[in-house]
C-alpha atoms as a PDB file:
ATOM      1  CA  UNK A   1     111.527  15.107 239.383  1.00  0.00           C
ATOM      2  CA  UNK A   2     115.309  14.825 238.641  1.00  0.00           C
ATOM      3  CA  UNK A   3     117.171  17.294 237.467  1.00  0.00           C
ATOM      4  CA  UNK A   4     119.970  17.023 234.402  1.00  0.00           C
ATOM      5  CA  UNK A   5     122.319  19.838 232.584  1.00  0.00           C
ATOM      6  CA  UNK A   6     122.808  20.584 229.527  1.00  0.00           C
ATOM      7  CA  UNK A   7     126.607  22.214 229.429  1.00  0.00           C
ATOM      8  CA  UNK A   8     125.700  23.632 233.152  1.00  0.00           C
ATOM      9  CA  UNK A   9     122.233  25.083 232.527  1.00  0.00           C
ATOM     10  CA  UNK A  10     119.270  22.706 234.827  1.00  0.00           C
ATOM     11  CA  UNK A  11     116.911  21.364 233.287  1.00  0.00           C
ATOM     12  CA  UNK A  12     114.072  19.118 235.039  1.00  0.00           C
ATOM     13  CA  UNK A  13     112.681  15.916 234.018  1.00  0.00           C
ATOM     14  CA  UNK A  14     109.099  14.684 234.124  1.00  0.00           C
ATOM     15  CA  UNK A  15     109.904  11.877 236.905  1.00  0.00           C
ATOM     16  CA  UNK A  16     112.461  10.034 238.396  1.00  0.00           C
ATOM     17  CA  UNK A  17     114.088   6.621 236.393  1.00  0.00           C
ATOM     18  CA  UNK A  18     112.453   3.563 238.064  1.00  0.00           C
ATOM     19  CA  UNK A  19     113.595   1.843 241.188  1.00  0.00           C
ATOM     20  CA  UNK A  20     115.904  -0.753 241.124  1.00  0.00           C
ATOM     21  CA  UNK A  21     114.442  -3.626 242.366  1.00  0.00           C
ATOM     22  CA  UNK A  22     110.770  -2.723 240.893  1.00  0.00           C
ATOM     23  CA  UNK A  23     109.036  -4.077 237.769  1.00  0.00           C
ATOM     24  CA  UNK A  24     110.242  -2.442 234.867  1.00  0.00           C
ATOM     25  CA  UNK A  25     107.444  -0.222 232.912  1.00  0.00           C
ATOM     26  CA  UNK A  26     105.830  -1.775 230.086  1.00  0.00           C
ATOM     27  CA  UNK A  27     107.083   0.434 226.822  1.00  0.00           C
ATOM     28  CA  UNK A  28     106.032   0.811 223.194  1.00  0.00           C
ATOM     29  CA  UNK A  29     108.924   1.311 221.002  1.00  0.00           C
ATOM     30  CA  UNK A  30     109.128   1.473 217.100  1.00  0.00           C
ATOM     31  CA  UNK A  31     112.337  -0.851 215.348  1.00  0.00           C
ATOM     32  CA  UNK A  32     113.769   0.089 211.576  1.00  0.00           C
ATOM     33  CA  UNK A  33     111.077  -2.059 209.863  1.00  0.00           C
ATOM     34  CA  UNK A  34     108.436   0.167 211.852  1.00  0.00           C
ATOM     35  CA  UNK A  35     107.205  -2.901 214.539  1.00  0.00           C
ATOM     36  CA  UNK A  36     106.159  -2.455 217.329  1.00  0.00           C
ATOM     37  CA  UNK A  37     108.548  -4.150 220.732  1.00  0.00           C
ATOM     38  CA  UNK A  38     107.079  -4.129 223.874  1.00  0.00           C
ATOM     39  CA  UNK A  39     108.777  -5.263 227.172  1.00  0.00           C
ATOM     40  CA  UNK A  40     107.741  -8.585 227.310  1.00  0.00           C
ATOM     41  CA  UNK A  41     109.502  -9.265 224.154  1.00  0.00           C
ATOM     42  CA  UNK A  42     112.323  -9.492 225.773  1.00  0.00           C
ATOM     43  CA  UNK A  43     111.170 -11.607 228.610  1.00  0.00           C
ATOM     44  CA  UNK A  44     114.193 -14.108 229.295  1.00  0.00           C
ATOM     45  CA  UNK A  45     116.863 -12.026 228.567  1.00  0.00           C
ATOM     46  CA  UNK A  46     119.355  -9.597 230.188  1.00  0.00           C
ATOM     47  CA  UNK A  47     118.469  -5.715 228.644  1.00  0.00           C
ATOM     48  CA  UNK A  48     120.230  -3.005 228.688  1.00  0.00           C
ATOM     49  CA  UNK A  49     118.615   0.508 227.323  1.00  0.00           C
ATOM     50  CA  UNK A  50     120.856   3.395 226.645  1.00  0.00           C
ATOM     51  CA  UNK A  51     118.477   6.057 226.398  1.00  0.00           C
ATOM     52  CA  UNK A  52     119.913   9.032 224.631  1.00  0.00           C
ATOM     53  CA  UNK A  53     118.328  12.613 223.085  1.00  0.00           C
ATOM     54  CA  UNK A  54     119.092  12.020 219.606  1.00  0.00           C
ATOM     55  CA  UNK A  55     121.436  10.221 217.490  1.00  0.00           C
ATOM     56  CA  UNK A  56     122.017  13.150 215.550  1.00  0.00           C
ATOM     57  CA  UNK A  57     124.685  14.521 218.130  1.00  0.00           C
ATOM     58  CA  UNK A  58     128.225  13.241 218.803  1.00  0.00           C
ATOM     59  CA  UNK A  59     127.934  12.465 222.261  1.00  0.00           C
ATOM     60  CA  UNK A  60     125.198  10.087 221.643  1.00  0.00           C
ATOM     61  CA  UNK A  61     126.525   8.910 218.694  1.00  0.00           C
ATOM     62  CA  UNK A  62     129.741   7.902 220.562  1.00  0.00           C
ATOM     63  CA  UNK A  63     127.462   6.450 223.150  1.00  0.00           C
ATOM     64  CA  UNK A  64     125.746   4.453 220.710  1.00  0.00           C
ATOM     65  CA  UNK A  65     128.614   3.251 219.425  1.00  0.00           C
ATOM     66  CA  UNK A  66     129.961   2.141 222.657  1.00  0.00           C
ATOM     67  CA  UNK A  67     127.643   0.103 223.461  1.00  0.00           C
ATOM     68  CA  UNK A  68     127.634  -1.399 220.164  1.00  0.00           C
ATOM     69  CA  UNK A  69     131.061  -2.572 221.478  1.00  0.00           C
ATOM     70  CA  UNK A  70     129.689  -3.774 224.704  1.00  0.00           C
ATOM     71  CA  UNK A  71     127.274  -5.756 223.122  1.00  0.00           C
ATOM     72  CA  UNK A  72     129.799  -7.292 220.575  1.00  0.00           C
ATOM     73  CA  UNK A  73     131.707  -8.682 224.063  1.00  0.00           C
ATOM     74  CA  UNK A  74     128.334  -9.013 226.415  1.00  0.00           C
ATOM     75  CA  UNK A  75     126.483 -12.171 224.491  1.00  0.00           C
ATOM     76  CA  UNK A  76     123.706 -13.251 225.980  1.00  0.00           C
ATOM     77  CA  UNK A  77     122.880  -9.851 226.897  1.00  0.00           C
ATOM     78  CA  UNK A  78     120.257  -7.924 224.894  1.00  0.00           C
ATOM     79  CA  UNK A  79     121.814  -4.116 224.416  1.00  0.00           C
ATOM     80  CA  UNK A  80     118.884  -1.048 222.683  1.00  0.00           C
ATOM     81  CA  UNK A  81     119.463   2.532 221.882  1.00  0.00           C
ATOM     82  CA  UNK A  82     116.123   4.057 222.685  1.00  0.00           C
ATOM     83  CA  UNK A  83     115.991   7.705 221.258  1.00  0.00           C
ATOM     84  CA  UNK A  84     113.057   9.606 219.550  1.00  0.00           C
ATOM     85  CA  UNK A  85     114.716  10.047 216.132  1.00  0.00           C
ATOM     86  CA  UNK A  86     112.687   8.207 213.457  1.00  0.00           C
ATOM     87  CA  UNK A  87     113.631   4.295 212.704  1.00  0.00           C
ATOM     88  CA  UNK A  88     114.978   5.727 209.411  1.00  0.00           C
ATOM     89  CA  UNK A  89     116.995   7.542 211.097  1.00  0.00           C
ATOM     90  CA  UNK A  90     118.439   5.280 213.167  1.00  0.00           C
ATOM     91  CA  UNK A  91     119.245   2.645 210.425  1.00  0.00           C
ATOM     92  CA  UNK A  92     121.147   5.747 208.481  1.00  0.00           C
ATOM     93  CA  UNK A  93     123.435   6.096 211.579  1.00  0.00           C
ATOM     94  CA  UNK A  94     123.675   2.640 212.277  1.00  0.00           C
ATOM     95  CA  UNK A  95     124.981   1.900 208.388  1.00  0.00           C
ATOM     96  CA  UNK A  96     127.407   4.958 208.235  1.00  0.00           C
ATOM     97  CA  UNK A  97     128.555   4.242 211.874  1.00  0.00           C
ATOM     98  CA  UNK A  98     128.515   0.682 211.141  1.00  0.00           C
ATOM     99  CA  UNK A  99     126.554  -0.348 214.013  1.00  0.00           C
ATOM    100  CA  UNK A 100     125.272  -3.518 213.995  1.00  0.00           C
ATOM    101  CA  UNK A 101     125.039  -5.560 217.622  1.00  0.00           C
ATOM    102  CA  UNK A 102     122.078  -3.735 219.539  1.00  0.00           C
ATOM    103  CA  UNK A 103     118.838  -3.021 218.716  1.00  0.00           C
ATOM    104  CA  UNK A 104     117.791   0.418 217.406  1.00  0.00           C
ATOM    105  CA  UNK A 105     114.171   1.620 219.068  1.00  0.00           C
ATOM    106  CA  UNK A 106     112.609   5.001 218.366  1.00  0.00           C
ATOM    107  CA  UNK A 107     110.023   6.555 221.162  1.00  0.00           C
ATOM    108  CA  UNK A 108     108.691   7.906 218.070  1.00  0.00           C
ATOM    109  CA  UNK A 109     104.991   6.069 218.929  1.00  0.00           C
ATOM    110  CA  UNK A 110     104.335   6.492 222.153  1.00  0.00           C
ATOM    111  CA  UNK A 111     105.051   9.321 224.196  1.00  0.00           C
ATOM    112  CA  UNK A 112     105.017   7.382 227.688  1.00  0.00           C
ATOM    113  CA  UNK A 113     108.141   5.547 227.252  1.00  0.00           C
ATOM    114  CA  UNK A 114     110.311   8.647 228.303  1.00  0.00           C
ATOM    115  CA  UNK A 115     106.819   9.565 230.923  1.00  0.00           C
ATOM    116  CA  UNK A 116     106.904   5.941 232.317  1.00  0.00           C
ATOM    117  CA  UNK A 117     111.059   5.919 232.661  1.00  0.00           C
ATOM    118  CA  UNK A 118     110.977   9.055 233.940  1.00  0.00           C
ATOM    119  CA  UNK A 119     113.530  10.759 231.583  1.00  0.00           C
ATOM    120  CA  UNK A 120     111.365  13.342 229.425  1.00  0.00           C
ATOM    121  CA  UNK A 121     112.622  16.628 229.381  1.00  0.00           C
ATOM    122  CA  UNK A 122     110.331  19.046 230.394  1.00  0.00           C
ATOM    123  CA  UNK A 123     111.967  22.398 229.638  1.00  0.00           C
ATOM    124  CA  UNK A 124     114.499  23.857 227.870  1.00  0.00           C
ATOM    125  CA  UNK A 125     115.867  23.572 224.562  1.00  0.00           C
ATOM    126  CA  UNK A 126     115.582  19.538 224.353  1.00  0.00           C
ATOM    127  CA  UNK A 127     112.131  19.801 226.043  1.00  0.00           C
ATOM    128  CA  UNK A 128     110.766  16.649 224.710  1.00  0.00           C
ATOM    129  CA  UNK A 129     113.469  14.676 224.011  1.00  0.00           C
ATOM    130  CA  UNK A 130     114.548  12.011 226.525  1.00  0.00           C
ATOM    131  CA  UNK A 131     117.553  12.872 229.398  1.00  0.00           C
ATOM    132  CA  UNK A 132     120.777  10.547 229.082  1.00  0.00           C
ATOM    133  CA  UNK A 133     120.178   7.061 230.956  1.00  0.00           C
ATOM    134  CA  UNK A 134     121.114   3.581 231.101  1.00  0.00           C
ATOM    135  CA  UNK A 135     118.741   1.025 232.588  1.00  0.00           C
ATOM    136  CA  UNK A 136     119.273  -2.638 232.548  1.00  0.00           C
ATOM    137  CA  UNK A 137     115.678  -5.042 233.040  1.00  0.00           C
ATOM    138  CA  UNK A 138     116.780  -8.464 234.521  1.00  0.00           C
ATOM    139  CA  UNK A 139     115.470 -11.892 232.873  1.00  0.00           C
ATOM    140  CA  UNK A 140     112.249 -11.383 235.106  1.00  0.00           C
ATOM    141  CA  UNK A 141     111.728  -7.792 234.133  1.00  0.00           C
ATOM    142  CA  UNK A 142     112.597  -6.283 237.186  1.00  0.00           C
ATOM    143  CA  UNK A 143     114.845  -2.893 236.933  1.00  0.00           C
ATOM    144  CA  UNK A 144     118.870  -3.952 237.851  1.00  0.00           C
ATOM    145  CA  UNK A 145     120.404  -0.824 237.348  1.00  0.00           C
ATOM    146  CA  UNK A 146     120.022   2.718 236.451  1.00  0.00           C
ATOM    147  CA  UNK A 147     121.891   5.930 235.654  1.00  0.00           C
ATOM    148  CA  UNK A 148     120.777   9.154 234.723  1.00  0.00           C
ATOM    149  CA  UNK A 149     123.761  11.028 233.358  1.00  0.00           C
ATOM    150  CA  UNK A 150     123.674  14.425 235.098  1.00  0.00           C
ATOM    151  CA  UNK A 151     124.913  16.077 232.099  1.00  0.00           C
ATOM    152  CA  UNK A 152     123.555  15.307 228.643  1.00  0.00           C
ATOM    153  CA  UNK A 153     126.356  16.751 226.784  1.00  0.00           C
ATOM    154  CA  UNK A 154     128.967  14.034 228.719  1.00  0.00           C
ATOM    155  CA  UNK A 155     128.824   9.981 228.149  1.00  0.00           C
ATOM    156  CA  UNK A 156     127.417   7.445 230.824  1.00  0.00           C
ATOM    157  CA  UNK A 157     129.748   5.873 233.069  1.00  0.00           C
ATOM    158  CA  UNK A 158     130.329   2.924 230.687  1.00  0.00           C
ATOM    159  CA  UNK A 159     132.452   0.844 233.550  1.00  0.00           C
ATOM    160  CA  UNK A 160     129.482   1.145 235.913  1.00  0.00           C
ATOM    161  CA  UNK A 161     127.340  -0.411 233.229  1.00  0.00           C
ATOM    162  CA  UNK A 162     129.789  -3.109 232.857  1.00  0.00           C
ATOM    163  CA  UNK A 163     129.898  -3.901 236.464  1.00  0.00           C
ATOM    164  CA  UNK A 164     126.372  -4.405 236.599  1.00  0.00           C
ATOM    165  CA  UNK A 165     126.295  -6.725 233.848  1.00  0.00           C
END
């Protein structure tokens, strides 16, 4: 289990993100029109997943919205904000925010996307909701990069992201 903070107080998580190097986990995860996207449709491509609590907070707002900016200057790259807030949600931030270049996907479906990555919170006030990560899936679908933010309430390290792009 890892362990995250939220504004200095520990909280654990159910696992630990996945290796780099290893097959990323298949996931389940729910778009604004409510269809399904699994992993291996997005066999091909570079993706990144900034995984975040909920949108409905200003850190991951911001971090939302940077990485709408990094996907506005990475093409060719595939860039998703995975949270657990409903697709509706999602699109309401995305028009009021005016986010528009990555993909919105809600864990709202299927609990084992935050089990499988290792990020559910299992205690504490956001029990439930998913810690702060970023983990980018190579062409083949092999994990390239991870980052568990070891403070929710505090952005990921966008310039290591960038890096390993």
């Amino acid at each position: 289990m890892a362990t995250v903070t939220l504004k200095g107080t520990p909280f654990r998580t159910c696992g630990e993100l996945p290796g780099t190097g290893s097959a990323a986990p298949d996931f389940r995860l729910v778009d604004g029109e409510l269809q399904d996207h699994r992993l291996a449709d997005f066999a091909g491509r570079r993706l990144v997943l900034n995984i975040v609590p909920s949108l409905d907070t200003p850190v991951c707002g911001a971090s939302a919205k940077r990485f709408d900016e990094l996907a506005r200057d990475n093409t060719g790259v595939t860039f998703a904000t995975v949270s657990a807030d409903l697709p509706f949600a999602q699109q309401r931030f995305c028009g009021t925010e005016g986010v528009g270049n990555v993909a919105m996907l809600s864990a709202m479906r299927d609990a084992a996307f935050a089990r499988d990555y290792g990020v559910r919170i299992e205690e504490g006030p956001m029990e439930g909701l998913c810690a702060r990560a970023v983990v980018i899936i190579d062409e083949g679908g092999q994990v390239a990069y991870t980052q568990l933010v070891p403070e929710i309430a505090e952005e990921p390290d966008y310039d290591d992201v960038q890096r390993a792009l």
